[in-house]
Protein backbone atom coordinates (compact mmCIF):
# COMPACT_ATOMS: atom_id res chain seq x y z
CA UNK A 1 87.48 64.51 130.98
CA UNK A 2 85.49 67.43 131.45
CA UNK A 3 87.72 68.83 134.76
CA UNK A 4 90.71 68.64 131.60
CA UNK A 5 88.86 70.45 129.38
CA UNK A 6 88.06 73.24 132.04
CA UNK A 7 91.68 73.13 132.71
CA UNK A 8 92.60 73.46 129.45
CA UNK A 9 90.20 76.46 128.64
CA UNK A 10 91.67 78.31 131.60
CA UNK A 11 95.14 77.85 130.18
CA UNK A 12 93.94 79.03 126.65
CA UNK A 13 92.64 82.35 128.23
CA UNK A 14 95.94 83.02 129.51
CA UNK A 15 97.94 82.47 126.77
CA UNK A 16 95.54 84.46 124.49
CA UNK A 17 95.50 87.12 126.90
CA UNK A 18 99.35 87.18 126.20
CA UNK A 19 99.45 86.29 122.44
CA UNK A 20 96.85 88.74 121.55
CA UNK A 21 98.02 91.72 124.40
CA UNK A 22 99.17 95.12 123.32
CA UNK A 23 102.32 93.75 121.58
CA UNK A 24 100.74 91.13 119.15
CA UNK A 25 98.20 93.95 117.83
CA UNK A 26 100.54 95.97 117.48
CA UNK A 27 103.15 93.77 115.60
CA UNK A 28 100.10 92.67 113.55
CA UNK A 29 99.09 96.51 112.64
CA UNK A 30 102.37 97.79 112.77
CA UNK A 31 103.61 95.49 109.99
CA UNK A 32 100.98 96.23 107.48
CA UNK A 33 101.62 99.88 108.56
CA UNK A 34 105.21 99.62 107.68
CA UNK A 35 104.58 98.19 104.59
CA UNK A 36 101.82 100.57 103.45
CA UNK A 37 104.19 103.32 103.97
CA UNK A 38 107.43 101.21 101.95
CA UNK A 39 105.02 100.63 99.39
CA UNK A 40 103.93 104.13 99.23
CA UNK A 41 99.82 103.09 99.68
CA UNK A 42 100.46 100.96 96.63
CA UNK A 43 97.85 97.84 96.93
CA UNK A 44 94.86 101.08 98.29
CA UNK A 45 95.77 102.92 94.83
CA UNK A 46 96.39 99.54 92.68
CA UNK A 47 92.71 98.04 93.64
CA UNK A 48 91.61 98.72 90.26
CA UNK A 49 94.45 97.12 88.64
CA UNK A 50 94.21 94.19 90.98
CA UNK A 51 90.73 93.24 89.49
CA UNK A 52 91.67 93.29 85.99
CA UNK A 53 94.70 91.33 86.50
CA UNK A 54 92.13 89.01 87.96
CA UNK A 55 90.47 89.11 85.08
CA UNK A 56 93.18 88.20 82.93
CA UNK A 57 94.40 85.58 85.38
CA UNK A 58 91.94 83.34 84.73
CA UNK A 59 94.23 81.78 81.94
CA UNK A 60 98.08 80.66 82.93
CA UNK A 61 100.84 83.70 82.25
CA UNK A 62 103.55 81.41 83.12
CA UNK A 63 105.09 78.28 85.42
CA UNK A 64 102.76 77.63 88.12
CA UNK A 65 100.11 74.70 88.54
CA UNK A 66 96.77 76.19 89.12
CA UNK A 67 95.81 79.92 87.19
CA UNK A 68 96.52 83.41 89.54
CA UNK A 69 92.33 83.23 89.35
CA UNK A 70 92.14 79.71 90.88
CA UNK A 71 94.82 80.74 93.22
CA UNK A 72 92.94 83.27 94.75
CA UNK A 73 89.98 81.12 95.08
CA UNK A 74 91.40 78.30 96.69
CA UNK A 75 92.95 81.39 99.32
CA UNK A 76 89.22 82.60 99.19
CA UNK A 77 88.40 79.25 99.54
CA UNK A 78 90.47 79.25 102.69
CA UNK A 79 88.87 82.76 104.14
CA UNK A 80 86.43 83.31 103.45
CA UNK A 81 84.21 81.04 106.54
CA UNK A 82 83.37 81.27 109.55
CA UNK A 83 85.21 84.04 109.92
CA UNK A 84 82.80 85.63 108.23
CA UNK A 85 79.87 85.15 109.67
CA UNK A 86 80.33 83.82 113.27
CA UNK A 87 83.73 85.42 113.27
CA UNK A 88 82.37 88.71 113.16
CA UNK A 89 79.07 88.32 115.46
CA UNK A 90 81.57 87.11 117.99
CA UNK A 91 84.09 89.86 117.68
CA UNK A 92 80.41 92.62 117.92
CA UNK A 93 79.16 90.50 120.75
CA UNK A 94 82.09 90.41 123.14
CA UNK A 95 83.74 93.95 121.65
CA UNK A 96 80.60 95.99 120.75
CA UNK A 97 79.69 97.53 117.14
CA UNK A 98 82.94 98.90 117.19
CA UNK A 99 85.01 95.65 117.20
CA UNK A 100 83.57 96.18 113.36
CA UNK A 101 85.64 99.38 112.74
CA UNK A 102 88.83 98.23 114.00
CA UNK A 103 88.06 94.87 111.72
CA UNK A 104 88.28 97.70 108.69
CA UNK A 105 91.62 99.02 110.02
CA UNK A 106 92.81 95.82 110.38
CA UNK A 107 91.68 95.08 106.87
CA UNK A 108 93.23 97.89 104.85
CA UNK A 109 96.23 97.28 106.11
CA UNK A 110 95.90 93.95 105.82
CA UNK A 111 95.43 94.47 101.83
CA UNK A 112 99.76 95.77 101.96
CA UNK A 113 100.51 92.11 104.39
CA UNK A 114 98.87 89.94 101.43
CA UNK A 115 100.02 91.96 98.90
CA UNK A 116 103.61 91.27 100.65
CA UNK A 117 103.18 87.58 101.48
CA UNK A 118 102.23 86.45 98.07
CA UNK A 119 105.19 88.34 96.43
CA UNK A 120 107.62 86.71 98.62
CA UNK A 121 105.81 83.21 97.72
CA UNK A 122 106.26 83.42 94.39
CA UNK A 123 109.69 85.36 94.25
CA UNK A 124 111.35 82.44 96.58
CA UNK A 125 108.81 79.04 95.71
CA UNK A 126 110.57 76.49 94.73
CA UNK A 127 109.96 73.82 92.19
CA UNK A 128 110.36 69.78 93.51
CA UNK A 129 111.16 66.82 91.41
CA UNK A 130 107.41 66.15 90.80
CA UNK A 131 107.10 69.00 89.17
CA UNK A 132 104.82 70.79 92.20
CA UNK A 133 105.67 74.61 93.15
CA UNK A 134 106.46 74.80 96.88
CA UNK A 135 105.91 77.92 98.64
CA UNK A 136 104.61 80.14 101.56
CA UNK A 137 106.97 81.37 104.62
CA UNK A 138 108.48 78.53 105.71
CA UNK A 139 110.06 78.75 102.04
CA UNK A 140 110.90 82.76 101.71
CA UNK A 141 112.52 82.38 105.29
CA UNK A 142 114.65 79.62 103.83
CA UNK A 143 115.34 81.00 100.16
CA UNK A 144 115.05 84.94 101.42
CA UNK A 145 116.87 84.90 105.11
CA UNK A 146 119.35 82.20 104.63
CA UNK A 147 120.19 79.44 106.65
CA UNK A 148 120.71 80.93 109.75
CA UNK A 149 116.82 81.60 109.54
CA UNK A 150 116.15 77.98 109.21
CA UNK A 151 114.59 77.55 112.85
CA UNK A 152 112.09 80.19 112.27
CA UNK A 153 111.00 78.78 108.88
CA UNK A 154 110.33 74.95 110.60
CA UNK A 155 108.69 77.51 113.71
CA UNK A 156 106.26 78.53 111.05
CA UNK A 157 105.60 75.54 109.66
CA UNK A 158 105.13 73.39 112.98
CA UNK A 159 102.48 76.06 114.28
CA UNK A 160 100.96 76.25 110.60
CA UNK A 161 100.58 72.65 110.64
CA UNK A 162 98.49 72.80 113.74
CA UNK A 163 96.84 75.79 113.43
CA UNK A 164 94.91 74.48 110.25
CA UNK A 165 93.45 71.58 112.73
CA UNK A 166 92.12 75.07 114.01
CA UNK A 167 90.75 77.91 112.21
CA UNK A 168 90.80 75.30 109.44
CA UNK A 169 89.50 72.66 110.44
CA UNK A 170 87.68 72.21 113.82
CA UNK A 171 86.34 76.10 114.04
CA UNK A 172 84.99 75.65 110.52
CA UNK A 173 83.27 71.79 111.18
CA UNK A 174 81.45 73.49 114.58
CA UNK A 175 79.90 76.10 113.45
CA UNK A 176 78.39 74.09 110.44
CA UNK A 177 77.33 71.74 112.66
CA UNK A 178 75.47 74.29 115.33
CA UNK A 179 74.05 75.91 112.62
CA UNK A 180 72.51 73.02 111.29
CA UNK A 181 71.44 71.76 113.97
CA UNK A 182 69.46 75.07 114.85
CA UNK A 183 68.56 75.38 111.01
CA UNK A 184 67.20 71.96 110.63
CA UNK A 185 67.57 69.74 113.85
CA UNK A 186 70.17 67.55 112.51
CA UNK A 187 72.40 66.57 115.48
CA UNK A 188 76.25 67.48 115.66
CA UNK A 189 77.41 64.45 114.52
CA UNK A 190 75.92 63.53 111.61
CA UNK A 191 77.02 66.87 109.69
CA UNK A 192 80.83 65.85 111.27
CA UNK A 193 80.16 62.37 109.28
CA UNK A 194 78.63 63.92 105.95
CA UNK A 195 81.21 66.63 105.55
CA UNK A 196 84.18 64.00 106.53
CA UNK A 197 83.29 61.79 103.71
CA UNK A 198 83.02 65.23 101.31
CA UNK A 199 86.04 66.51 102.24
CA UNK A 200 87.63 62.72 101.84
CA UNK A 201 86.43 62.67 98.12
CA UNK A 202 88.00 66.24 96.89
CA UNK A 203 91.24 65.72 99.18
CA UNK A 204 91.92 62.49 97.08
CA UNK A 205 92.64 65.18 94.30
CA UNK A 206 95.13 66.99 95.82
CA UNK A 207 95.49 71.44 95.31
CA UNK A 208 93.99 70.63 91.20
CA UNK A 209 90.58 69.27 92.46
CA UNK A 210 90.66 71.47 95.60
CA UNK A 211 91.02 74.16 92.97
CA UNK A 212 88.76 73.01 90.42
CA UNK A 213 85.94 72.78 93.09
CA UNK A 214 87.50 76.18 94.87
CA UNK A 215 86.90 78.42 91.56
CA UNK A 216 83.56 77.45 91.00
CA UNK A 217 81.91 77.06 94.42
CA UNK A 218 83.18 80.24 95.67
CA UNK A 219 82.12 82.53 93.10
CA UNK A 220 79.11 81.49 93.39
CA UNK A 221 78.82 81.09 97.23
CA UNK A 222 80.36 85.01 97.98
CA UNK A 223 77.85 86.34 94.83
CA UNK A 224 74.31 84.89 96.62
CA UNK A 225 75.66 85.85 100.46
CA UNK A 226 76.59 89.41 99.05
CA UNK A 227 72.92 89.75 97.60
CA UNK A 228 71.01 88.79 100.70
CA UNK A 229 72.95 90.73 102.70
CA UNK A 230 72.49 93.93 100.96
CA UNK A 231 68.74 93.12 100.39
CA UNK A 232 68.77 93.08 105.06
CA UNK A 233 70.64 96.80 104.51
CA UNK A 234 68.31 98.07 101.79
CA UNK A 235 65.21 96.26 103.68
CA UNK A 236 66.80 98.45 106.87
CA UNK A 237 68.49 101.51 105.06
CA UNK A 238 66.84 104.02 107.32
CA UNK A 239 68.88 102.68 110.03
CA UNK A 240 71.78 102.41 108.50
CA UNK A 241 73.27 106.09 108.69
CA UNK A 242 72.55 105.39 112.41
CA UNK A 243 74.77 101.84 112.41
CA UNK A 244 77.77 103.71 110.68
CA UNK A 245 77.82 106.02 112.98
CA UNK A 246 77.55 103.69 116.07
CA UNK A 247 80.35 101.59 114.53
CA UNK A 248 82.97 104.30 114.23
CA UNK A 249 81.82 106.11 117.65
CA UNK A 250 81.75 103.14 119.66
CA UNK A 251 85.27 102.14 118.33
CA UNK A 252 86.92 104.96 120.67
CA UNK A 253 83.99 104.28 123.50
CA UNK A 254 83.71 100.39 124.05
CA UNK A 255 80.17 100.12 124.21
CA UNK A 256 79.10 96.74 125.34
CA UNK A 257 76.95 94.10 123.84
CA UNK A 258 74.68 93.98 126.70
CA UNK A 259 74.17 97.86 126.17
CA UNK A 260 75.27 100.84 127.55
CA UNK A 261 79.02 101.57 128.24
CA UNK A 262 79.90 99.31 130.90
CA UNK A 263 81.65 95.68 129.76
CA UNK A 264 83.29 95.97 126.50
CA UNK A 265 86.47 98.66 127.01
CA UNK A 266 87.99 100.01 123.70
CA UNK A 267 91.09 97.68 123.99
CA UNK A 268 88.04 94.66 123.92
CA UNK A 269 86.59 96.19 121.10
CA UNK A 270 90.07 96.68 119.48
CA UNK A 271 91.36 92.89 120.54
CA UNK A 272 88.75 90.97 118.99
CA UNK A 273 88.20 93.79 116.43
CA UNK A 274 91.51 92.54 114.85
CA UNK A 275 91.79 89.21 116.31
CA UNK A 276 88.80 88.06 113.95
CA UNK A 277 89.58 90.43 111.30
CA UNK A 278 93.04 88.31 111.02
CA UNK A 279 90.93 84.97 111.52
CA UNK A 280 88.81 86.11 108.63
CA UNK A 281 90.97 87.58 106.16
CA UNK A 282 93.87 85.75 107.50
CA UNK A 283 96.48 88.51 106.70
CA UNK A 284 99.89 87.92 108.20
CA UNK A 285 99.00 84.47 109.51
CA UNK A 286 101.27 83.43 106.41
CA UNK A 287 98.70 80.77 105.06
CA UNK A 288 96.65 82.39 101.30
CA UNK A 289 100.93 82.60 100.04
CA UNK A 290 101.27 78.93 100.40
CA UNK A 291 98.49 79.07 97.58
CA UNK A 292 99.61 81.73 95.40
CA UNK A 293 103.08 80.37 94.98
CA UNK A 294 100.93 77.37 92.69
CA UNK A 295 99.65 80.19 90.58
CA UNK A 296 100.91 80.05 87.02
CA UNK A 297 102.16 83.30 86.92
CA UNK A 298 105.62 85.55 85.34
CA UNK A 299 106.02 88.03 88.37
CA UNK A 300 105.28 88.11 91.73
CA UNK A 301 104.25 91.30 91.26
CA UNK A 302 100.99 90.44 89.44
CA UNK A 303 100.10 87.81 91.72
CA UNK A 304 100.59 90.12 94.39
CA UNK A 305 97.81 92.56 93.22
CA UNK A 306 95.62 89.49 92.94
CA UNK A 307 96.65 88.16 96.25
CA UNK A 308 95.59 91.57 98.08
CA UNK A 309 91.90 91.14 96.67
CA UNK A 310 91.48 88.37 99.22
CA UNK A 311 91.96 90.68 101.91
CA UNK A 312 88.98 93.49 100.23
CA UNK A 313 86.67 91.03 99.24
CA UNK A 314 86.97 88.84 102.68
CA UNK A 315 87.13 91.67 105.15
CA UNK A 316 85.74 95.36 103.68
CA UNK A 317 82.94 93.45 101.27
CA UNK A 318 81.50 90.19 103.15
CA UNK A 319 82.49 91.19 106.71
CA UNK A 320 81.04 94.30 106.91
CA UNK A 321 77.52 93.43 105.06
CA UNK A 322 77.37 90.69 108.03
CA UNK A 323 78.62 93.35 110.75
CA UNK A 324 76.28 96.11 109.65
CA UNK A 325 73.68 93.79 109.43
CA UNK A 326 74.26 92.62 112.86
CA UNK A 327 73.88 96.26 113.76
CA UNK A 328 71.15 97.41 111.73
CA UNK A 329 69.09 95.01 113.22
CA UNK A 330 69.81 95.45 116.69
CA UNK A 331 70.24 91.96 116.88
CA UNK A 332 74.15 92.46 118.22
CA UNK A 333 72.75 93.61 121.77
CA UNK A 334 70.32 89.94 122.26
CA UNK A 335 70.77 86.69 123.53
CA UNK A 336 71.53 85.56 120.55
CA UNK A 337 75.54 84.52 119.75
CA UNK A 338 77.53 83.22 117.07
CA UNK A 339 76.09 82.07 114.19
CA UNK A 340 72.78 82.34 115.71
CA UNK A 341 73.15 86.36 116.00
CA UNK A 342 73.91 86.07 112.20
CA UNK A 343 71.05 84.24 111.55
CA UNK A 344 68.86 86.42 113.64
CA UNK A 345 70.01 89.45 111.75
CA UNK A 346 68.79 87.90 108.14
CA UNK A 347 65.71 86.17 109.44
CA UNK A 348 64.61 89.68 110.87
CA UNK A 349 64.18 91.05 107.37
CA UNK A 350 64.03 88.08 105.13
CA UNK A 351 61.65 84.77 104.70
CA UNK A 352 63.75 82.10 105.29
CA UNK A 353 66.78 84.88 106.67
CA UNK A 354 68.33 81.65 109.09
CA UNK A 355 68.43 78.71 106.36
CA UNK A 356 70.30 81.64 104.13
CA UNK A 357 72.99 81.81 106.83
CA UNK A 358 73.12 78.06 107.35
CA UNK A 359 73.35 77.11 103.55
CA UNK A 360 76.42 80.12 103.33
CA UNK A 361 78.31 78.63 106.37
CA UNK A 362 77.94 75.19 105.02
CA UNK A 363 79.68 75.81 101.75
CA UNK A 364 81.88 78.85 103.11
CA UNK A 365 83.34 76.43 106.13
CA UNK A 366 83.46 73.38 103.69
CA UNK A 367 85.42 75.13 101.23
CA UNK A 368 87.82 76.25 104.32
CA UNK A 369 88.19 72.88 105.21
CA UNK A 370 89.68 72.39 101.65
CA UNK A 371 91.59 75.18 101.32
CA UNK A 372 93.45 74.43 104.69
CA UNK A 373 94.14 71.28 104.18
CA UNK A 374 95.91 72.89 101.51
CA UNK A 375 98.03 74.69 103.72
CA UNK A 376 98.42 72.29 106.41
CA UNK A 377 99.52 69.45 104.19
CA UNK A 378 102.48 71.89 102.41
CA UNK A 379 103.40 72.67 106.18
CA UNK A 380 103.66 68.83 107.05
CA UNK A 381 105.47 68.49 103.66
CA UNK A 382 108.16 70.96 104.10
CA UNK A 383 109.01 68.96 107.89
CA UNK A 384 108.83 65.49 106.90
CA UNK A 385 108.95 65.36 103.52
CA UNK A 386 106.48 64.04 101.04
CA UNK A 387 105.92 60.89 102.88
CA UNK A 388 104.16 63.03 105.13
CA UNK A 389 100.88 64.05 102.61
CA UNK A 390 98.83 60.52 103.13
CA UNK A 391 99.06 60.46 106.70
CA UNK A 392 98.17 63.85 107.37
CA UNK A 393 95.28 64.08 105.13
CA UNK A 394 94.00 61.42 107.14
CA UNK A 395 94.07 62.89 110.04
CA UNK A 396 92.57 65.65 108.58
CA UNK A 397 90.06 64.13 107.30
CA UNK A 398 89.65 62.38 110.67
CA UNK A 399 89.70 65.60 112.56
CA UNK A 400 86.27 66.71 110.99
CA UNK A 401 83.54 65.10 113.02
CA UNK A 402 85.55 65.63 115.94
CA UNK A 403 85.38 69.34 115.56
CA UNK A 404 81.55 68.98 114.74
CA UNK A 405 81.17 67.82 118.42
CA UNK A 406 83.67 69.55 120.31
CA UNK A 407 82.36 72.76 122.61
CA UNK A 408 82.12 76.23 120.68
CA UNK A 409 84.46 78.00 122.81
CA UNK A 410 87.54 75.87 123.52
CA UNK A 411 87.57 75.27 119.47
CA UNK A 412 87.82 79.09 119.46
CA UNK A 413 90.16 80.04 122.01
CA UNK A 414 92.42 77.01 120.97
CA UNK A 415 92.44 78.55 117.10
CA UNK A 416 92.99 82.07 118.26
CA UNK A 417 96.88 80.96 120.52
CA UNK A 418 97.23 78.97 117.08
CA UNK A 419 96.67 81.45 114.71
CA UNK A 420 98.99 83.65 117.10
CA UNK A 421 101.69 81.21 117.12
CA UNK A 422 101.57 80.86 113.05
CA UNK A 423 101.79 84.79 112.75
CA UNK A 424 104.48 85.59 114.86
CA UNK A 425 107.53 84.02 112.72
CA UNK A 426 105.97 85.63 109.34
CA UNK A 427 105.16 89.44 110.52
CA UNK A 428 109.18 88.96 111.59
CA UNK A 429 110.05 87.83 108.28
CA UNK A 430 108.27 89.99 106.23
CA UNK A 431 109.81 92.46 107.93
CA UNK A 432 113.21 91.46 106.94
CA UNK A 433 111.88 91.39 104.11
CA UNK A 434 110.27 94.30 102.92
CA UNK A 435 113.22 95.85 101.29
CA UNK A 436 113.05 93.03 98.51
CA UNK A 437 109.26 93.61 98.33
CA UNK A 438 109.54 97.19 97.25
CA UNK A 439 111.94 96.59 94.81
CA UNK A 440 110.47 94.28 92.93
CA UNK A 441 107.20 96.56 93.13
CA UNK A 442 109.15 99.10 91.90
CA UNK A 443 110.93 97.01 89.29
CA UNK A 444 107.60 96.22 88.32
CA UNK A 445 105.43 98.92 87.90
CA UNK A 446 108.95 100.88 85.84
CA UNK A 447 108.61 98.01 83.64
CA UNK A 448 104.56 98.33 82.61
CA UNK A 449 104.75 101.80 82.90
CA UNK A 450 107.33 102.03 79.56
CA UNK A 451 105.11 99.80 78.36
CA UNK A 452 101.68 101.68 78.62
CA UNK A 453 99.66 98.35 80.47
CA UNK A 454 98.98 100.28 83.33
């Protein structure tokens, strides 16, 4: 067993080194370039407008089954994780401070790919016989593209499908469980046990309780991480002009996490720079529209501005109060990796800093586990029908305490040719799509302009 699992990490290293070369970056940046510029730098000039149609969407505007609030917590829900907090000590650790700057590029583009996505979900969702809105790529491929798309709209949803058992599922149940265990001594297993039977309970509820529980745990959750983390920065603000400037200078230098300049090239820095920027705010992987077609909402338009929030608050807000952190502290260029840098970083500066980083990752990755089941059970639905739901939220559920035991890095590497593999057939089609995108923006914005609501 363990000569297949060496195997299998050596063939995961070469297929990442493929699925996240030059190319994949550059489809990945290139597409939120090309629809920054089609959209004229709409969802970077609209941020403001975004947050008080968030506001306003915490009641229903329209058909839909959850409100355009609860939709963007349950894609929150989703994001914000691991991704978060080991996401980004891994991407500093391997890539350098500067794996932190590209994570910002990657992120404000990012903000016009959400924006995008979540449009086309509610544009082309459609509405089944239980009365459930359907949506996500697999459905704006079909209803957008035509048939002859059909085979990259099951391609999407066969690599969705799996990819949840991955950055949703199995990435998110590990790092809980190492960070409990170095929290509190609990062994693996036993936090793979508790939070099966947790997520078991909500699941039972389908996307209503997952967004019930989503809205109100995530709040919450993002409010208390945000706080500690800027009390580390204040606690360390005379270093901080310092960290900035590392950040953006070692972006173009690839300064290593074992110090000095020899290690971490700029194309490291820039690889997992944007490789966990997409794992945390999960722009272009196709998976927060396959929540916001449930919103109840009259345009696509408006949930689009919502939608693009997820990207700010995941990536330029939560990411980069854990990255500078990391920095700050000096903690990036120790032993220490994964959640444990993370942990290092708060416990430097604050009581207690570590059990605030394992209580966070607990409820960030358990809410992720939620969210993507979410998202893995629509992409199950859409191949096999609705028979499909049971089974595979058993296995999901199933898949939990497996994760919790499973070694750190294959879970990783295996999530990261997933996540590839889910992106690939969405960047194409939105795309194909962005003509439709700007005009319904532009429809849009004519529209509440005439009527003075801007």
């Amino acid at each position: 067993m363990q000569q297949f699992l060496m195997s299998f990490d050596s063939v995961l290293s070469v297929i990442n080194s493929y699925v996240w070369g030059p190319w994949m970056l550059a489809l990945i940046l290139g597409t939120g370039l090309l629809l920054m510029v089609r959209l004229r730098g709409l969802p970077l000039l609209k941020i403001g407008y975004g947050f008080r149609q968030l506001i306003a969407g915490r009641k229903n505007a329209g058909e839909g089954e959850i409100s355009p609030f609860n939709a963007l917590m349950t894609s929150l829900a989703a994001t914000i994780g691991t991704g978060n907090i080991v996401g980004v000590a891994t991407a500093i650790g391997i890539g350098g401070p500067g794996a932190l700057f590209w994570m910002w590029c990657s992120a404000l583009l990012g903000m016009a790919t959400k924006y995008a996505e979540a449009v086309l979900a509610v544009r082309y969702r459609e509405k089944n016989s239980e009365g459930h809105f359907l949506g996500g790529p697999m459905y704006y491929i079909k209803n957008g593209l035509g048939k002859k798309w059909l085979w990259l709209a099951g391609t999407f949803a066969f690599f969705a499908m799996l990819a949840g058992f991955g950055i949703g599922n199995s990435v998110q149940a590990n790092s809980v469980a190492d960070a409990v265990e170095g929290a509190f001594g609990i062994p693996d297993y036993v936090s793979g046990i508790v939070m099966m039977a947790l997520v078991g309970l909500v699941l039972i509820g389908g996307i209503s309780r997952i967004s019930s529980v989503a809205g109100a745990l995530v709040p919450a959750m993002s409010l208390i991480y945000v706080a500690a983390g800027l009390l580390v920065l204040l606690l360390n603000a005379s270093e901080l002009p310092a960290a900035l400037i590392q950040v953006v200078s070692s972006a173009f230098t690839g300064q290593a996490a074992g110090g000095g300049f020899v290690g971490a090239s700029i194309a490291m820095a820039i690889q997992f720079g944007v490789a966990r920027g997409v794992f945390s705010n999960e722009a272009g992987l196709g998976s927060a529209p396959i929540a916001h077609a449930a919103a109840a909402t009259d345009s696509p338009v408006r949930q689009g501005v919502v939608a693009m929030l997820g990207t700010f608050i995941d990536t330029l807000v939560i990411c980069t109060i854990t990255g500078l952190a990391i920095v700050v502290t000096g903690v990036w260029s120790g032993a220490a990796k994964g959640a444990a840098m993370s942990q290092a970083a708060f416990a430097s500066s604050l009581p207690g800093g570590e059990v605030i980083i394992s209580l966070a990752l607990v409820l960030f990755a358990f809410t992720t586990i939620l969210g993507w089941s979410f998202y893995g059970e629509r992409a199950a639905q859409y191949l096999f029908g609705r028979k499909a739901v049971f089974p595979f939220r058993l296995l999901w559920v199933a898949a939990v305490p497996v994760g919790a035991v499973v070694e750190m890095d294959l879970v990783w590497k295996l999530a990261d040719t997933l996540n590839a593999l889910m992106a690939i057939p969405n960047l194409i089609a939105l795309i194909l799509l962005s003509g439709v995108v700007v005009k319904l923006t532009n429809d849009y914005f004519s529209a509440v302009t005439d009527k003075g609501d801007l």
